[in-house]
C-alpha atoms as a PDB file:
ATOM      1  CA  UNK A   1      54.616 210.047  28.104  1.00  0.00           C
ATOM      2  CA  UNK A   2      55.456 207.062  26.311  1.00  0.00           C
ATOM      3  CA  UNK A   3      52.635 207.680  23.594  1.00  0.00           C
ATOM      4  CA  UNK A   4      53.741 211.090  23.319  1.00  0.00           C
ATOM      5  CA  UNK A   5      56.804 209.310  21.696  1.00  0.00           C
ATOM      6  CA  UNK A   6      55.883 207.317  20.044  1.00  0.00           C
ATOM      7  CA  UNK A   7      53.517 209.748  18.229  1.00  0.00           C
ATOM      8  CA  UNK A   8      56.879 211.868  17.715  1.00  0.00           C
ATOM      9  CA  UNK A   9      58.808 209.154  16.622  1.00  0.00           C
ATOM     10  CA  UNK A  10      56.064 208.136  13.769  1.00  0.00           C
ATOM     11  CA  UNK A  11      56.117 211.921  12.791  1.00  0.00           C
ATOM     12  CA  UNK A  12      59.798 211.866  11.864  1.00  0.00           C
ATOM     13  CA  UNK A  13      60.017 208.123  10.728  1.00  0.00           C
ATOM     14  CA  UNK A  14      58.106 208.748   6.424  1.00  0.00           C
ATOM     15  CA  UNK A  15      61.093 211.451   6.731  1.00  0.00           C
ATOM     16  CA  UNK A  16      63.792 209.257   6.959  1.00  0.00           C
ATOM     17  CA  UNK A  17      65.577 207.724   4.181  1.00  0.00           C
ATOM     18  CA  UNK A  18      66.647 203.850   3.108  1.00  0.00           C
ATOM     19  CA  UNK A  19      69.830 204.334   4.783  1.00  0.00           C
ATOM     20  CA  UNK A  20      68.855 206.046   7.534  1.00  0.00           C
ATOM     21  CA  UNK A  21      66.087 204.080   8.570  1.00  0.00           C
ATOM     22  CA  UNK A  22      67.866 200.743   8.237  1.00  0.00           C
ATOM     23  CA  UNK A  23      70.500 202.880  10.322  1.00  0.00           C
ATOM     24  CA  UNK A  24      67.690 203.396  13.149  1.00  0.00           C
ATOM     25  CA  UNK A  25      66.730 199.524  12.304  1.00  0.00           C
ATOM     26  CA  UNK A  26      70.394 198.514  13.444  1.00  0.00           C
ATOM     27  CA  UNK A  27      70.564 200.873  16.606  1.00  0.00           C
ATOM     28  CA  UNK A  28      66.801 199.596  17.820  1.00  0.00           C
ATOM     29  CA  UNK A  29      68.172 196.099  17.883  1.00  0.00           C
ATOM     30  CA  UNK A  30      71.041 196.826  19.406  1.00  0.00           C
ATOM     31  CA  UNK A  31      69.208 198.221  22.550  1.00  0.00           C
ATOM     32  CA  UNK A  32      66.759 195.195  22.493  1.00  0.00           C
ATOM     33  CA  UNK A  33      69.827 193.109  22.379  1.00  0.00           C
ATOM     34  CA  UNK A  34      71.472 194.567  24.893  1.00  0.00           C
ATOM     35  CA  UNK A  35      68.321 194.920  27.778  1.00  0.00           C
ATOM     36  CA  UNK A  36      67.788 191.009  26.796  1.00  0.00           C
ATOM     37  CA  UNK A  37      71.726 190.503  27.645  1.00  0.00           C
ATOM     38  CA  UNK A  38      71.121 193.064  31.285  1.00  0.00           C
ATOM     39  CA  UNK A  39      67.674 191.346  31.584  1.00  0.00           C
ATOM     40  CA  UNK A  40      68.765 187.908  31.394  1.00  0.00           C
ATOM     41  CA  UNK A  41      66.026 186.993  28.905  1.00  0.00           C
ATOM     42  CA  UNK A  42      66.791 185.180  25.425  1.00  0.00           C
ATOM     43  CA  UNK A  43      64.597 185.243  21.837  1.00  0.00           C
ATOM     44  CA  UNK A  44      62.043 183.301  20.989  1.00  0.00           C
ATOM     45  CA  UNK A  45      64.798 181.459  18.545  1.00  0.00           C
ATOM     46  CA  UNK A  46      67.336 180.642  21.175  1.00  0.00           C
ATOM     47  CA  UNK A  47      65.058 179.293  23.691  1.00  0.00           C
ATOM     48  CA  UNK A  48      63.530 177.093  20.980  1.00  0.00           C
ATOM     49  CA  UNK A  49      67.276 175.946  20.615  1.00  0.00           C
ATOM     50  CA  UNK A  50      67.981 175.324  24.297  1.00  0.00           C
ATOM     51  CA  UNK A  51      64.800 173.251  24.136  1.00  0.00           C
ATOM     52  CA  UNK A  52      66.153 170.987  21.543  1.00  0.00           C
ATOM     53  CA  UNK A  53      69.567 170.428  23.057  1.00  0.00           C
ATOM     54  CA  UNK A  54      67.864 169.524  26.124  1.00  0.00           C
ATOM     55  CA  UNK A  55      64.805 166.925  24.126  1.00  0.00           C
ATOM     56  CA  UNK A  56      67.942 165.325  22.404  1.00  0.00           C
ATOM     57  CA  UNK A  57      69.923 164.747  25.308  1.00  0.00           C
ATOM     58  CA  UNK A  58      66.767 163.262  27.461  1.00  0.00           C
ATOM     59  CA  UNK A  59      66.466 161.188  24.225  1.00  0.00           C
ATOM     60  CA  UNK A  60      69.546 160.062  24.412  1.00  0.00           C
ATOM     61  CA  UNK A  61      69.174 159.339  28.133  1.00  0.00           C
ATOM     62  CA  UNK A  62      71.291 161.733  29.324  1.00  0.00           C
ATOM     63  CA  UNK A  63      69.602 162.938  32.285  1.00  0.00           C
ATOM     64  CA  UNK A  64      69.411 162.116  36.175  1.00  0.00           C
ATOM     65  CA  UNK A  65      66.141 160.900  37.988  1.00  0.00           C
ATOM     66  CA  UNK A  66      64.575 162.836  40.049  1.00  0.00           C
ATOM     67  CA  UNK A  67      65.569 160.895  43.184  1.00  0.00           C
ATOM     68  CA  UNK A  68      69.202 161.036  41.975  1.00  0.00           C
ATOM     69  CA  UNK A  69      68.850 164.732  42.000  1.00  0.00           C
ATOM     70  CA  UNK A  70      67.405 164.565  45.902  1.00  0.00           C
ATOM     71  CA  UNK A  71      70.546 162.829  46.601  1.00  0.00           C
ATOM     72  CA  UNK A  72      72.673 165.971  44.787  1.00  0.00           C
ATOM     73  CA  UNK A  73      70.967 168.537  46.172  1.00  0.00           C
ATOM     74  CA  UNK A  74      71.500 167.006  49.804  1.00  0.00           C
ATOM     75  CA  UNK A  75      75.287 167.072  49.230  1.00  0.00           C
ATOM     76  CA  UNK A  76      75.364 170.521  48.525  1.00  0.00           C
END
């Protein structure tokens, strides 16, 4: 099934113009965004981000040991 639209979707696509296709562009990215917001997943970009944030603050020795967390997690 799938293949079967995307085959149909390729048909109509060389008959689309500028407008409309950036048009189609904008509404295709909105549904990615969206599943990634239901889905819980992030892009490539903002993961690379969250990485960052989190070398820079272990750089800047913001971070708990491992036995510290122990200790945490048994107050809980």
């Amino acid at each position: 099934m799938a293949q079967a639209l995307d085959n149909e979707i390729q048909k109509y696509l060389p008959l689309l113009g500028d407008s409309e296709k950036k048009s189609l562009l904008s509404v295709i990215k909105s549904f990615l965004n969206l599943r990634n917001e239901v889905s819980g997943t992030i892009s490539i970009a903002d993961y690379n981000k969250e990485l960052e944030a989190a070398e820079a603050e272990f750089e800047k020795g913001d971070y708990i040991s491992h036995e510290e967390m122990i200790k945490k997690i048994k107050q809980w």
